[in-house]
N, C-alpha and C. Protein backbone atom coordinates (compact mmCIF):
# COMPACT_ATOMS: atom_id res chain seq x y z
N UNK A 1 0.86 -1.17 0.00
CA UNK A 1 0.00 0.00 0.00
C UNK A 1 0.90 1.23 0.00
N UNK A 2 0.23 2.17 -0.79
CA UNK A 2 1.25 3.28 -0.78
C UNK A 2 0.35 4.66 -0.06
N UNK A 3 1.32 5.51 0.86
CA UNK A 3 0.68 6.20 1.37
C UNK A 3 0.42 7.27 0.78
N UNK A 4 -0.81 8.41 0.88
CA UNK A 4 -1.30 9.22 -0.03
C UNK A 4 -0.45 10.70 0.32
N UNK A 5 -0.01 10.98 1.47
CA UNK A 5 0.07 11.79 1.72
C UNK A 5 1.21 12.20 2.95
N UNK A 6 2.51 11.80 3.11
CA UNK A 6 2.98 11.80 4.33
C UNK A 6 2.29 13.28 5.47
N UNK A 7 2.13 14.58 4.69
CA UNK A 7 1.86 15.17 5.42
C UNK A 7 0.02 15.31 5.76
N UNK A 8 -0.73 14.76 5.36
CA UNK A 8 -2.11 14.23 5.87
C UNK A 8 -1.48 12.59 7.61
N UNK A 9 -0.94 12.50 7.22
CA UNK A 9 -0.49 11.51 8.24
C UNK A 9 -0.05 12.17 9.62
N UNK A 10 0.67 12.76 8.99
CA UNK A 10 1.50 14.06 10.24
C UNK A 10 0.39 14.94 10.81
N UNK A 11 -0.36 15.78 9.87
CA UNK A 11 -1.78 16.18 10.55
C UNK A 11 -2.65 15.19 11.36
N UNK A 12 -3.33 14.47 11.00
CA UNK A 12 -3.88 13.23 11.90
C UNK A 12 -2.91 13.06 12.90
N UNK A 13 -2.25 12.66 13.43
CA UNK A 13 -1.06 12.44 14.68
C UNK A 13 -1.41 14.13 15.51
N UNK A 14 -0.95 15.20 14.70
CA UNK A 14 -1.24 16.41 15.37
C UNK A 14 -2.61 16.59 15.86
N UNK A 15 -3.73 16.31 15.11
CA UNK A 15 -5.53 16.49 15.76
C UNK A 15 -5.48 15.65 16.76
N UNK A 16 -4.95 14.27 16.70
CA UNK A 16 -4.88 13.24 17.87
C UNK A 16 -4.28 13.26 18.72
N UNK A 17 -3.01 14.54 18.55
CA UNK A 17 -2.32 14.09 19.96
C UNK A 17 -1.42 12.88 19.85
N UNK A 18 -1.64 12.47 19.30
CA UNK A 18 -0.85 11.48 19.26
C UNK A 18 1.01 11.40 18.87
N UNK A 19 1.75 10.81 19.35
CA UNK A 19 3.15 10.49 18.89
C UNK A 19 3.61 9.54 18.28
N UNK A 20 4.48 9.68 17.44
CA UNK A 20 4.65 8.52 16.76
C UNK A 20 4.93 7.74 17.57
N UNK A 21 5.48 7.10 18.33
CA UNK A 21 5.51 6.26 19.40
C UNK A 21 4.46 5.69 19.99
N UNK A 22 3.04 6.92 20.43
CA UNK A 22 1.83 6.28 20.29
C UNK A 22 1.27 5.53 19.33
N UNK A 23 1.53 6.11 18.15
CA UNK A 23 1.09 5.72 17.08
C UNK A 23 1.12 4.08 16.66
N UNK A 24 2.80 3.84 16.73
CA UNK A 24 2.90 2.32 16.84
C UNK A 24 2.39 1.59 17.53
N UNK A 25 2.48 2.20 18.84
CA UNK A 25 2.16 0.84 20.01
C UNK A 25 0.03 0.70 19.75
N UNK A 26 -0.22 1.89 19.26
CA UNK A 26 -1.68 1.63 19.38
C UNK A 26 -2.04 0.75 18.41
N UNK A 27 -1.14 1.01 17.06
CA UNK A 27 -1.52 -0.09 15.96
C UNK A 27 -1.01 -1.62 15.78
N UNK A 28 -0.02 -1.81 17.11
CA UNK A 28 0.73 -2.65 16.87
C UNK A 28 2.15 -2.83 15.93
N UNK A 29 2.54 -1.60 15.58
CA UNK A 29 3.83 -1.01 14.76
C UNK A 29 5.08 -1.46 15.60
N UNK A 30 6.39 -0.87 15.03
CA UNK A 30 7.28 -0.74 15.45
C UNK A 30 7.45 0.69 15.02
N UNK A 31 8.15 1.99 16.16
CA UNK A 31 8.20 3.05 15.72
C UNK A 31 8.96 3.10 14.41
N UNK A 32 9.66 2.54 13.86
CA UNK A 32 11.04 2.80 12.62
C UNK A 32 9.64 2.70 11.61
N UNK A 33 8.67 1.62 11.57
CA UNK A 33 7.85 1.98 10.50
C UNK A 33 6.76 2.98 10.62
N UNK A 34 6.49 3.75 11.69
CA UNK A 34 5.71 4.75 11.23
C UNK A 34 6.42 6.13 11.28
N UNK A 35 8.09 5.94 11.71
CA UNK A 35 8.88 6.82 11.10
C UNK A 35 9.45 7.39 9.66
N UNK A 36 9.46 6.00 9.44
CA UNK A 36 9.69 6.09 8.14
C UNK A 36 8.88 6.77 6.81
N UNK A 37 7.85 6.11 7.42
CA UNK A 37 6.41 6.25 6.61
C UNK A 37 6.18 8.04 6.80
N UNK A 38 6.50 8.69 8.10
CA UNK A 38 6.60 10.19 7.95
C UNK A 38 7.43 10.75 7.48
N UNK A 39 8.63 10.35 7.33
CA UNK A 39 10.11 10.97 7.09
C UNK A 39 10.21 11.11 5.53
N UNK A 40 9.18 9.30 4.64
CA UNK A 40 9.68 9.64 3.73
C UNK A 40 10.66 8.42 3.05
N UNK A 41 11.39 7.86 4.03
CA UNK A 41 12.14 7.13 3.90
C UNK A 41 11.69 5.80 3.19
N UNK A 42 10.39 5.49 3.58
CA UNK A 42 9.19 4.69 3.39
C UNK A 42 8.01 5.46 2.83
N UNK A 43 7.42 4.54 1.71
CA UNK A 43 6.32 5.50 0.94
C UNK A 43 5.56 4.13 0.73
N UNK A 44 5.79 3.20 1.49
CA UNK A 44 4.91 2.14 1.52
C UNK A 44 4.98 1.56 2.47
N UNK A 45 3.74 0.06 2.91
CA UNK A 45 3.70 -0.94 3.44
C UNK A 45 2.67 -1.80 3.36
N UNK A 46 2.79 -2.98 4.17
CA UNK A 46 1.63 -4.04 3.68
C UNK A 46 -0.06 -3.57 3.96
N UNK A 47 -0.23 -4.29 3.50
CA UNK A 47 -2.14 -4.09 3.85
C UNK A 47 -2.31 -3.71 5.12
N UNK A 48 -1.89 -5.17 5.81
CA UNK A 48 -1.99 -4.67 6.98
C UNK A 48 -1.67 -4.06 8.40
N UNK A 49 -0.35 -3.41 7.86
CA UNK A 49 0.36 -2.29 8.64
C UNK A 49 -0.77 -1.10 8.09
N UNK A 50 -1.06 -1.08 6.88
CA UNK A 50 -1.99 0.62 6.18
C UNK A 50 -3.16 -0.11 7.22
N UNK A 51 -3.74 -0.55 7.23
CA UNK A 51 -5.32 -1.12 7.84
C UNK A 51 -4.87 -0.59 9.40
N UNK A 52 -4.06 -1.12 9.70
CA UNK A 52 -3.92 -0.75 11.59
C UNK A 52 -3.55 0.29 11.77
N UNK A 53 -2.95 1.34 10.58
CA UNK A 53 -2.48 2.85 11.06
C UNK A 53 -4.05 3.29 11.02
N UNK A 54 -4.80 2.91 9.85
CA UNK A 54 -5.90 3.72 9.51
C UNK A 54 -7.13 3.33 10.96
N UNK A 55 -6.96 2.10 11.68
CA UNK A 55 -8.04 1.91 12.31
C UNK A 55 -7.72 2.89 13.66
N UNK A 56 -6.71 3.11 13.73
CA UNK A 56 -6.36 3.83 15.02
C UNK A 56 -6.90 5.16 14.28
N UNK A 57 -6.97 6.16 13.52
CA UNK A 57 -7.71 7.09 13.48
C UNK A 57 -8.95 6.81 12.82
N UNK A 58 -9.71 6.12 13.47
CA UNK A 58 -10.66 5.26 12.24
C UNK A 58 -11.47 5.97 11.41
N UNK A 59 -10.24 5.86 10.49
CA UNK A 59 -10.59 6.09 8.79
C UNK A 59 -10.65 4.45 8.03
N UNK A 60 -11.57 4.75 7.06
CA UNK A 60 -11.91 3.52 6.28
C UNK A 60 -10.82 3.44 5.59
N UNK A 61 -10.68 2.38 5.39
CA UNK A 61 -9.87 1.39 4.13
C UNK A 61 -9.81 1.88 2.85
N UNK A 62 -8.30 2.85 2.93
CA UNK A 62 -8.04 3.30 1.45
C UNK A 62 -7.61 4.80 1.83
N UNK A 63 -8.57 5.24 2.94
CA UNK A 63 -8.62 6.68 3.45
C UNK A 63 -6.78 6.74 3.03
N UNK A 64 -6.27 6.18 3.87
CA UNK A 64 -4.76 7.07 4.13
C UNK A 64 -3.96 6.68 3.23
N UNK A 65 -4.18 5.64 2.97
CA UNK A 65 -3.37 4.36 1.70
C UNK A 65 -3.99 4.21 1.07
N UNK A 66 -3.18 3.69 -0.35
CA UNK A 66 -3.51 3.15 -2.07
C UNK A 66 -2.89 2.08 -2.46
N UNK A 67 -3.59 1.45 -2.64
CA UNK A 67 -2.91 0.11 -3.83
C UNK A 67 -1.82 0.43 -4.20
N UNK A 68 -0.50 -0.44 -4.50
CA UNK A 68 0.22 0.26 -5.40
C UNK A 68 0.07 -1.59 -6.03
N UNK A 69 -0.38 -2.62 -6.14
CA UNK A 69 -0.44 -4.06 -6.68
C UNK A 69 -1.72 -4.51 -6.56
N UNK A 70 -1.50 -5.38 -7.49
CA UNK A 70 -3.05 -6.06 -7.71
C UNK A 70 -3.60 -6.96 -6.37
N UNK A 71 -2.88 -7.58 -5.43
CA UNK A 71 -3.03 -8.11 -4.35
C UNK A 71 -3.27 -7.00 -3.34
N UNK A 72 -2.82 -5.68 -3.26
CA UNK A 72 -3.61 -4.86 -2.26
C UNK A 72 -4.92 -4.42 -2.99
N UNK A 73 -4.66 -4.20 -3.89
CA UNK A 73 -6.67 -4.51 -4.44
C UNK A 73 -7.39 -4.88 -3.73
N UNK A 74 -7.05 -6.43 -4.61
CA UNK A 74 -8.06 -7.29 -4.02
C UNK A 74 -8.06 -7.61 -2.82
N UNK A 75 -6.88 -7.03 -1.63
CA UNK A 75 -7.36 -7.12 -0.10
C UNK A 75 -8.24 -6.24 0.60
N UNK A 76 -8.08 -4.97 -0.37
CA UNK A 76 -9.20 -3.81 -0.16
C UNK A 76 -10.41 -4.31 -0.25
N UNK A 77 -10.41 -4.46 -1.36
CA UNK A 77 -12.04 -4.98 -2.09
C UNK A 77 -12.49 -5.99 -1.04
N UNK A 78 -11.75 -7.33 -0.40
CA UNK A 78 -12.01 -7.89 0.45
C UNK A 78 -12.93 -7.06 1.89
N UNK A 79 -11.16 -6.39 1.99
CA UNK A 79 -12.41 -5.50 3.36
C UNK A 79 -13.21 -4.47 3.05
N UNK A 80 -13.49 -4.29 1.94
CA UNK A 80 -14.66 -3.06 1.78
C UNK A 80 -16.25 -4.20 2.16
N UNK A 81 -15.91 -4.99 1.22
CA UNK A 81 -17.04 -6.10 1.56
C UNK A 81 -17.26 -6.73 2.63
N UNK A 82 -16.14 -7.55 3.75
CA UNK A 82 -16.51 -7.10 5.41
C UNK A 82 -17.13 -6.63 5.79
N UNK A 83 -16.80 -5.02 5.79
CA UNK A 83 -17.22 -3.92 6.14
C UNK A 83 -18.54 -3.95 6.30
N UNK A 84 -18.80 -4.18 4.91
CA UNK A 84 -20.45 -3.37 4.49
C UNK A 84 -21.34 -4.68 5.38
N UNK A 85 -20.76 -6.21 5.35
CA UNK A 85 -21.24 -7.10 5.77
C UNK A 85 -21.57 -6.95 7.39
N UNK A 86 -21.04 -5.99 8.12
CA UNK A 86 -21.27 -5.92 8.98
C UNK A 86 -21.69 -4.50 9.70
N UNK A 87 -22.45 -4.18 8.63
CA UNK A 87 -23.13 -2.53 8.83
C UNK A 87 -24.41 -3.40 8.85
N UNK A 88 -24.21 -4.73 8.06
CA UNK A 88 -26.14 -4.82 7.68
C UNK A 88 -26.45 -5.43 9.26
């Protein structure tokens, strides 16, 4: 997954209060990857590192991250359909 925006990421952390250090431990991270992922250094990661940054500010699936392969697609598409499966 590729992230949309390092500095939309950095805002969210600032409305939340949050530290990158929070950030990891709430999603289950290691700080170096959600350092990276701000710094730059990193402009990607798996599904589900993007899924656990996004649930900690819970934004939907896709909000913060993009596909950059056909397998994060179709893991999206997976959880979009979850999702909706459990609105009904």
């Amino acid at each position: 997954m590729q992230l949309r925006s390092r500095k939309v990421l950095a805002e969210c952390l600032a409305l939340t209060g949050l530290s990158e250090r929070e950030l990891a431990r709430a999603a289950g991270l290691g700080h170096a990857t959600v350092n990276h992922l701000l710094t730059g250094r990193r402009g990607g990661c798996s599904l589900d590192t993007a899924r656990a940054i996004e649930r900690v500010f819970e934004i939907e699936a896709g909000g913060l991250f993009v596909p950059d392969s056909n397998a994060d697609l179709a893991g999206l598409a997976r959880l979009s359909l979850q999702q909706a499966g459990s609105r009904s």
